[in-house]
Protein backbone atom coordinates (compact mmCIF):
# COMPACT_ATOMS: atom_id res chain seq x y z
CA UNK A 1 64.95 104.49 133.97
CA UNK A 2 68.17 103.21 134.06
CA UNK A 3 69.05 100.88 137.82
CA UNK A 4 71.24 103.69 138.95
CA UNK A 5 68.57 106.10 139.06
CA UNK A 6 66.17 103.46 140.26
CA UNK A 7 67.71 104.30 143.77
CA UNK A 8 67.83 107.69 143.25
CA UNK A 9 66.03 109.87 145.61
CA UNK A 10 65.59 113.80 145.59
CA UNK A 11 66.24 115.42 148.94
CA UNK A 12 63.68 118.17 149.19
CA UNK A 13 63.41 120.96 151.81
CA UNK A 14 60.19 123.38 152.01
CA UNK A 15 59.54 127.22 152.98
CA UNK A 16 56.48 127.96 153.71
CA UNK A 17 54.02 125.56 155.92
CA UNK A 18 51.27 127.46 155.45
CA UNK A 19 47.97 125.18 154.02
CA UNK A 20 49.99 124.49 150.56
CA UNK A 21 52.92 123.97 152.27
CA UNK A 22 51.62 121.81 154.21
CA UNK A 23 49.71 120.02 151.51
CA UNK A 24 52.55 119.85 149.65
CA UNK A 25 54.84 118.04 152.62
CA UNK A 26 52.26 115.77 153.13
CA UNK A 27 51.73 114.36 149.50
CA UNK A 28 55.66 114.13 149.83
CA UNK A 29 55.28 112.28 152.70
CA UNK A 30 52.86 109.66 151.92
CA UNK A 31 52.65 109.61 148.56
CA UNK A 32 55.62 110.59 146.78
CA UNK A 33 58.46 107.84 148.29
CA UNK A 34 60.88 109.09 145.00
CA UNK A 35 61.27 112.54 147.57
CA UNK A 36 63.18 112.53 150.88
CA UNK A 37 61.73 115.72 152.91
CA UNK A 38 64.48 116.34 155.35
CA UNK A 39 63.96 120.07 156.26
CA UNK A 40 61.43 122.81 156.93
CA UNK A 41 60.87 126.70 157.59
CA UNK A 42 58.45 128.49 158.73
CA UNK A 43 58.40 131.48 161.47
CA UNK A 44 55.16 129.82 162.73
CA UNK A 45 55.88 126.35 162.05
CA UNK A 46 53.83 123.74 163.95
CA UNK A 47 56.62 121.04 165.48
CA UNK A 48 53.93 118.47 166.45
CA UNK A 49 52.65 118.46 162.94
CA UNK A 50 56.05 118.27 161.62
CA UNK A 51 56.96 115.59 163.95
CA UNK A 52 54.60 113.26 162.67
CA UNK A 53 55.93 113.82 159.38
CA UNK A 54 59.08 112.82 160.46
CA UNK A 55 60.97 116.41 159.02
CA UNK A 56 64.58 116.37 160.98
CA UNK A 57 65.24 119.48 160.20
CA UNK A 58 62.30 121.94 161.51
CA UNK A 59 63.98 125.90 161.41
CA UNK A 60 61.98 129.17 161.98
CA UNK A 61 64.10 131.08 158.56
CA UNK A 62 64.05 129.96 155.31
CA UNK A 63 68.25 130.92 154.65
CA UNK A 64 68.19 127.93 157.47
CA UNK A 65 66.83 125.56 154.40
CA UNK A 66 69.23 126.99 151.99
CA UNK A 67 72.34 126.02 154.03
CA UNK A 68 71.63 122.63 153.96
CA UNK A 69 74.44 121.16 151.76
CA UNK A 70 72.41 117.93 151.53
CA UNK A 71 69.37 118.95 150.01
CA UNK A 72 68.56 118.90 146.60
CA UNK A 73 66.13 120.91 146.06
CA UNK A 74 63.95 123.36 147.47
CA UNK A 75 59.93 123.51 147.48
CA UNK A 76 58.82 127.60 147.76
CA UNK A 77 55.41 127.90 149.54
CA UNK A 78 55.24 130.83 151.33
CA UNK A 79 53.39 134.12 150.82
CA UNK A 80 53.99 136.11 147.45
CA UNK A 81 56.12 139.03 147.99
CA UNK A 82 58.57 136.43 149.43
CA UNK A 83 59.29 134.61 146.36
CA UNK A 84 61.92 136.60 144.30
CA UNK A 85 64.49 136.46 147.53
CA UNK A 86 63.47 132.88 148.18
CA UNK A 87 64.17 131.72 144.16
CA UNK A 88 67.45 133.78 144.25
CA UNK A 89 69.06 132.28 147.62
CA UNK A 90 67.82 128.74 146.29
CA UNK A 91 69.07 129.10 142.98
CA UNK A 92 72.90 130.29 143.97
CA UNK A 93 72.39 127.77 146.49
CA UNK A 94 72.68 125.05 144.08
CA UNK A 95 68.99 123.89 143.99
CA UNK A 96 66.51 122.45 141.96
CA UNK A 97 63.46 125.04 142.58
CA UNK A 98 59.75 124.25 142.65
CA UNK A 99 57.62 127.25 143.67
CA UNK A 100 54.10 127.85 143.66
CA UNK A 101 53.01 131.44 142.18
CA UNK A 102 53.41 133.42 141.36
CA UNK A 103 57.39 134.04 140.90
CA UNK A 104 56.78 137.33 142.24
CA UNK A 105 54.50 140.26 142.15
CA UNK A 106 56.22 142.86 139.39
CA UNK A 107 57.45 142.68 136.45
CA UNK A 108 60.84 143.81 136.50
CA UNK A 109 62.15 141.30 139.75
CA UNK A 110 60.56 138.44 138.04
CA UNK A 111 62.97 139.48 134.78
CA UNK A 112 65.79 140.00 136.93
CA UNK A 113 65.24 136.46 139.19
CA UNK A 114 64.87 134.73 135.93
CA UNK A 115 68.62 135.64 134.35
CA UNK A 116 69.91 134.16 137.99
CA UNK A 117 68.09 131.36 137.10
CA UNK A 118 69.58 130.97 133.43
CA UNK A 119 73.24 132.01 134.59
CA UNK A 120 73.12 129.55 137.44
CA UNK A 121 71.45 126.64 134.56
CA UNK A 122 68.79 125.69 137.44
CA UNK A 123 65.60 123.64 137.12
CA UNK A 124 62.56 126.20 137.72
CA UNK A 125 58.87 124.61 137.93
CA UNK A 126 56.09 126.77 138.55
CA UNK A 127 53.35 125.53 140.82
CA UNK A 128 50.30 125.55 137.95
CA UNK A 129 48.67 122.44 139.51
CA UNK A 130 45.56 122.59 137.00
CA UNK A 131 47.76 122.45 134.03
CA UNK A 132 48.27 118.52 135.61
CA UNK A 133 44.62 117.79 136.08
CA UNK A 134 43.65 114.92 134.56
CA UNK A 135 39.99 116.29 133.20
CA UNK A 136 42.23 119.09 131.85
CA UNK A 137 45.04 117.80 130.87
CA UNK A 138 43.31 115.18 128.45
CA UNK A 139 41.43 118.55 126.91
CA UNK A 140 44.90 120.10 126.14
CA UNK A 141 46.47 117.41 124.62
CA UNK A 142 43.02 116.40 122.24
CA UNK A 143 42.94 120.47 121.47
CA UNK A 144 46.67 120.25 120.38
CA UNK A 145 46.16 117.26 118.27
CA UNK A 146 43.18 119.09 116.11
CA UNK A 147 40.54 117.27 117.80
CA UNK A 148 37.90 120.10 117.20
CA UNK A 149 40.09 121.74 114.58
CA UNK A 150 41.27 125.59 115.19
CA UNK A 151 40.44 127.49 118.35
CA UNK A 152 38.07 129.68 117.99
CA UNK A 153 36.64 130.68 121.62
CA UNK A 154 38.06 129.35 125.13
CA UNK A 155 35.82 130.08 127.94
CA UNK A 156 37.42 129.52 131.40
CA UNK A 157 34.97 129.53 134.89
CA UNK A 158 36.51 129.93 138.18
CA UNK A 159 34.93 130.88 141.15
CA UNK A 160 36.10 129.92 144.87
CA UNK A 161 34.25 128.52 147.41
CA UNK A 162 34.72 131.58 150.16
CA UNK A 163 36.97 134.58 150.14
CA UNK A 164 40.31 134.37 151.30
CA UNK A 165 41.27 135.88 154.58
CA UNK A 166 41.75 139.63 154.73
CA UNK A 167 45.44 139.20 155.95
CA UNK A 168 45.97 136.80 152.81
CA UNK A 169 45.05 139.28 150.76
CA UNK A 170 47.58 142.05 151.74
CA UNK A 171 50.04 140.18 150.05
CA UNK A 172 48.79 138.25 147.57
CA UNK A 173 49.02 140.72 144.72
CA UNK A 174 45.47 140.70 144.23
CA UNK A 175 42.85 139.33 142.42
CA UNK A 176 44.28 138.83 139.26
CA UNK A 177 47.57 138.03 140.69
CA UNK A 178 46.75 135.56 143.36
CA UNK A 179 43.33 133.81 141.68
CA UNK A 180 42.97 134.47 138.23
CA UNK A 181 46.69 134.21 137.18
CA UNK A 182 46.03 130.18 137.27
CA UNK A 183 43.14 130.92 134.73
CA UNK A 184 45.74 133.13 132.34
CA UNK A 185 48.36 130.16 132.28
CA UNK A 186 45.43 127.91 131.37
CA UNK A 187 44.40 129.93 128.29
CA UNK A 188 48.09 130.16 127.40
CA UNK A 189 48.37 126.13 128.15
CA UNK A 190 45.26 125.08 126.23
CA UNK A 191 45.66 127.35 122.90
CA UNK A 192 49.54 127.16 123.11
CA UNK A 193 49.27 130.81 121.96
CA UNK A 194 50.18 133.95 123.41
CA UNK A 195 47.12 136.60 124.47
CA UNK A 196 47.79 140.03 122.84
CA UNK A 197 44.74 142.29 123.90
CA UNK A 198 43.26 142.18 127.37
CA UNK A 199 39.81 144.10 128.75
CA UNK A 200 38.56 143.70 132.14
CA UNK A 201 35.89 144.50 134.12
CA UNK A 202 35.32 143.74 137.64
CA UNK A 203 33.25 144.96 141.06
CA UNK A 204 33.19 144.12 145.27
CA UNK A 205 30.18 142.67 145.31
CA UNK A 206 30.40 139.92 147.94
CA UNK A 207 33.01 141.56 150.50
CA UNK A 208 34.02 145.09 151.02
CA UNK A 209 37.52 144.60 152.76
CA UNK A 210 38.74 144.31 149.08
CA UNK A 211 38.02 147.68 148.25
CA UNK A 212 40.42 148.64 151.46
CA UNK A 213 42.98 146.76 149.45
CA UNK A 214 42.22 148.30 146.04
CA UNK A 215 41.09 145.02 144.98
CA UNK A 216 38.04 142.94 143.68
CA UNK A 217 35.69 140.03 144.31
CA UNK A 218 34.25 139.58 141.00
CA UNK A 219 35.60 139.95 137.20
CA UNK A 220 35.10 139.35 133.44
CA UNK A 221 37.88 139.22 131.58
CA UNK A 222 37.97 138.83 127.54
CA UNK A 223 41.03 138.46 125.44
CA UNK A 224 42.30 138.17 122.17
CA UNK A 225 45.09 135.67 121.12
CA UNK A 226 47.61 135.19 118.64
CA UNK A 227 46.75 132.82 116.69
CA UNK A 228 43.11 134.76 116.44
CA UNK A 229 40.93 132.50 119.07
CA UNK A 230 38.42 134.82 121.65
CA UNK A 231 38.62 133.94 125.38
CA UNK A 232 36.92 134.60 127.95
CA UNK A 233 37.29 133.86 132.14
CA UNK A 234 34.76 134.41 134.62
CA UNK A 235 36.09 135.05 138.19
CA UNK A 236 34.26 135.14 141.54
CA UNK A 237 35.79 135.02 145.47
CA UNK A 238 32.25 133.15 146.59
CA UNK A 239 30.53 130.50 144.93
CA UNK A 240 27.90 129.37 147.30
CA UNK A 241 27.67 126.17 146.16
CA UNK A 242 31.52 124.67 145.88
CA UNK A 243 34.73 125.63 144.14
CA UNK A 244 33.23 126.06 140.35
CA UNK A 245 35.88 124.60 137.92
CA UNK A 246 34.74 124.69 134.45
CA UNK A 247 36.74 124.69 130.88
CA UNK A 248 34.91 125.12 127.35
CA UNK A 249 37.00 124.78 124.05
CA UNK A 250 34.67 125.38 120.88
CA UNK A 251 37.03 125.17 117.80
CA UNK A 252 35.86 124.98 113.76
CA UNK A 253 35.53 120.91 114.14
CA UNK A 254 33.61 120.56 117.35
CA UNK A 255 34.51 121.48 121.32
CA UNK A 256 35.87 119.84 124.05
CA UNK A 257 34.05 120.77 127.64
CA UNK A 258 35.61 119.70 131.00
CA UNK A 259 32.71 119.64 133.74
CA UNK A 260 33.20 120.46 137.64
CA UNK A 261 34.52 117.66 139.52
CA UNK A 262 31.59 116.51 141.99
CA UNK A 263 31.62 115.16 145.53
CA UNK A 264 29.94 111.99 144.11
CA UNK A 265 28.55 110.68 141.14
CA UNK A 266 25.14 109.80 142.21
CA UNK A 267 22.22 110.94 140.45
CA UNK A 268 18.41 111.31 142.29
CA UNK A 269 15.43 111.10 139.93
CA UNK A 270 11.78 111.49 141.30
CA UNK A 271 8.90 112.55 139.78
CA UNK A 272 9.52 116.54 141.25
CA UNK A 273 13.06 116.89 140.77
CA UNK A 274 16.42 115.63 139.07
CA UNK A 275 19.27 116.37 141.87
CA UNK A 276 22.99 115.55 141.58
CA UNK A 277 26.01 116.36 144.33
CA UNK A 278 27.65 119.94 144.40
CA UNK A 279 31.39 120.34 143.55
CA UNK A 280 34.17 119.83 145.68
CA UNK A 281 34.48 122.27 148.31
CA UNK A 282 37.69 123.61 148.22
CA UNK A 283 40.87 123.70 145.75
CA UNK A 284 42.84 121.42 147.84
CA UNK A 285 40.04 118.46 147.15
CA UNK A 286 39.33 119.43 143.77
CA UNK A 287 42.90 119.16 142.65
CA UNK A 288 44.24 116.48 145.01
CA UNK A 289 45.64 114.33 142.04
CA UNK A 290 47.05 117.42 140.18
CA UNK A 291 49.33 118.52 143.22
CA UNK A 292 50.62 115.13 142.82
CA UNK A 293 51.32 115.04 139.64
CA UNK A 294 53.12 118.46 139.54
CA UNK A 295 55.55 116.93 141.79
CA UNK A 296 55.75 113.81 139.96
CA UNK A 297 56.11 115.95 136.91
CA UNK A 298 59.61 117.81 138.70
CA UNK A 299 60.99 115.08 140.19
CA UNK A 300 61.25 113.57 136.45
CA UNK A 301 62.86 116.61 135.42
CA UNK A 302 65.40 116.84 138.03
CA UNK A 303 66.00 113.04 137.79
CA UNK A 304 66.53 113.17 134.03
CA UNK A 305 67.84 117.14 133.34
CA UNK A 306 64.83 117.74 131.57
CA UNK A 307 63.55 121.43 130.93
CA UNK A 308 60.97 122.68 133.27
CA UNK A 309 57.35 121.21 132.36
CA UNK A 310 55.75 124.87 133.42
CA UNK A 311 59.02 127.14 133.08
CA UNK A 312 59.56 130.80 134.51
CA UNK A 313 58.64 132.38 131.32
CA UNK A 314 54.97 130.38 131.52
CA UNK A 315 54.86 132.79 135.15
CA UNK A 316 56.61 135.61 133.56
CA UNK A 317 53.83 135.25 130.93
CA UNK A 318 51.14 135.06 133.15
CA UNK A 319 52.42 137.65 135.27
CA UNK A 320 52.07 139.86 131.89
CA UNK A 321 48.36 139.15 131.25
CA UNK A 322 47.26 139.54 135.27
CA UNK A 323 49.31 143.28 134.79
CA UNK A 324 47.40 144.37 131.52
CA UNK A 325 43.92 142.79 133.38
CA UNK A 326 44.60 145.14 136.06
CA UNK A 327 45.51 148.21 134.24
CA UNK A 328 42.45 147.61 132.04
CA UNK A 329 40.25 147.68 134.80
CA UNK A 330 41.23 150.84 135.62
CA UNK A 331 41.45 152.60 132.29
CA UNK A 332 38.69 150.76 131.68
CA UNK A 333 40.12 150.07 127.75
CA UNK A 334 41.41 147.32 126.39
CA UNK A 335 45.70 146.63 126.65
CA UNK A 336 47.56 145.19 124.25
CA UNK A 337 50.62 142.95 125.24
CA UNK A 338 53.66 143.63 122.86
C-alpha cells in the first residue's frame, strides 16, 4: 500500500441497527480503525448505545444516510424486503455498498438492482461471513488446489441454536432464504461450480408458527453440480446443544472435514466417560473473526478498486438455488437450474 493510501480512511454509514447491525458497528468501532462510522439509521435506534460508539450522525430513515455527501460507503443491515430500495438509493448515491443477504427476496428485483449496480460501476459485497472463516476458508482454498483431487460429494450441516423470532420470520423470506441461502453460497464457494438440479424435503417439527408462515423448521436438501460432484445440506431452526457448523469435502484423493468450533478445547477423560465442550452458542460467537474479515475483505476492495470478493451474482446465484429448494419442496420433484 502505497503512503497515500496509508492515511486513507473509508467513511461508512449503516441502516439497520438491529443485532447485525449492531455487530457490525461495533467491530467497526473497535476493531476496524481503517473505517470512520459517522452515521446511522434505524426507526428504533438506541441513542445511548450509539452514543458510546461515538456515531455523530444518529437519524430514524435510512434516505437520511444516503444524503450524506461525506460518506463513502454504506453498510445495509436491515430486514430483507428492505434491501432492493436500500442498494438502489446507495448505489445512485455514489456509494460503495456492503449488504448482508440476501440482495432481496425475488428474482426479478435482484436482476433489475443489479444493472443499477453495473450502470452506476459500484462496489457490491455481499454479507457471506462464512465464506471468510478461517476453518473454512483454508478448506476452500486446499479443495481448489487439488488437495483431495475432484469433488465428488460436499456435505454441508447447519443447524441454529433456537428459532428465530416469529416477527423475524415474516420477512425474512423463509427458510431457505434467510438460513440456508448461506449454506447454497458455500457449496457454490467450495466446488467453484454451479448446482444444476435441486430436491428438497423439509417438515415443522420443532415450532408450529412456521407453518402460519408457509415455512419450515427442518430440511434435507441434495443437489447435483456442474462439474458432476453430489451435495448435500442438512438444516434445522433448534439444535439443542449449540449452533452446529459442520463442512465435509470427500473428493477422488482424500477429504477435507472442518469440525464445529467449540467453547473450549478441553478434553475430560475418566474411567465412565470421555466429555468435551459444546459449540458456540450462537452465530455471532461462532463467526466473530469472519465478520471481521468480510469487512477487512471490502475495505481492500474499495481502497484498491478491486472487484467484489462475494459479488451480486454470488447472491443472485444463491437466490436461484433457495427458489428451486422451495419449489421442490412443494412439487416435491427435483428442479433443474438452467
Amino acid at each position: 500500500m502505497d503512503s497515500t493510501n496509508q492515511q486513507r480512511r473509508c467513511r461508512i454509514g449503516i441502516i439497520g441497527a438491529g443485532r447485525i447491525g449492531k455487530l457490525h458497528a461495533e467491530n467497526i468501532a473497535y476493531h476496524l480503525p481503517q473505517f470512520v462510522l459517522q452515521a446511522i439509521a434505524d426507526p428504533y435506534l438506541d441513542r445511548a448505545w450509539a452514543d458510546k460508539l461515538s456515531i455523530a450522525g444518529q437519524y430514524a430513515h435510512f434516505e437520511e444516510v444516503l444524503a450524506q455527501q461525506n460518506l463513502d460507503a454504506i453498510l445495509i443491515a436491515s430486514p430483507s424486503n428492505l434491501h432492493v430500495a436500500q442498494i438502489k438509493g446507495a448505489s445512485d448515491a455514489g456509494k460503495a455498498i456492503f449488504c448482508e443477504k440476501p440482495i432481496g427476496l425475488h428474482e426479478e428485483e435482484i436482476v433489475d438492482v443489479l444493472k443499477t449496480i453495473q450502470a452506476n460501476n459500484t462496489l457490491l459485497q455481499l454479507g457471506f461471513n462464512r465464506r471468510f472463516d478461517p476453518s473454512f476458508s483454508h478448506l476452500q482454498r486446499q479443495v481448489q488446489a487439488g488437495d483431495i483431487g475432484a469433488v465428488h460429494l460436499v456435505k454441508i450441516t447447519s443447524r441454529d441454536p433456537a428459532c428465530p423470532t416469529k416477527e423475524y420470520c415474516a420477512t425474512s423470506g423463509g427458510l431457505f432464504m434467510d438460513m440456508t441461502i448461506h449454506d447454497f453460497d458455500m457449496a457454490r464457494f467450495l466446488t467453484q461450480s454451479e448446482v444444476v438440479e435441486v430436491y428438497a424435503t423439509g417438515a415443522v417439527l420443532i415450532n408450529p408458527d412456521f407453518e402460519a408462515l408457509d415455512d419450515i423448521d427442518t430440511a434435507i436438501i441434495q443437489m447435483r453440480f456442474a462439474n458432476g460432484a453430489l451435495g448435500v445440506i442438512d438444516n434445522s431452526r433448534q439444535a439443542v446443544y449449540g449452533y452446529d457448523q459442520r463442512i465435509e469435502v470427500f473428493g477422488k484423493e482424500g477429504m477435507l472435514l472442518a469440525n464445529n468450533q467449540l467453547k473450549h478445547s478441553v478434553m475430560h477423560y475418566t474411567n465412565t466417560l470421555t466429555e468435551q465442550a459444546n459449540p458456540e452458542y450462537f452465530f455471532l460467537e461462532r463467526y466473530q473473526q469472519a465478520f471481521k474479515t468480510e469487512l477487512e475483505s471490502f475495505y481492500d476492495a474499495w481502497l484498491h478498486n478491486n472487484p467484489s470478493p462475494v459479488s451480486g451474482r454470488d447472491g443472485l446465484q444463491a437466490l436461484r438455488i433457495a427458489q428451486a429448494a422451495k419449489q421442490s419442496l412443494v412439487t416435491k420433484l427435483p428442479v433443474s437450474l438452467s
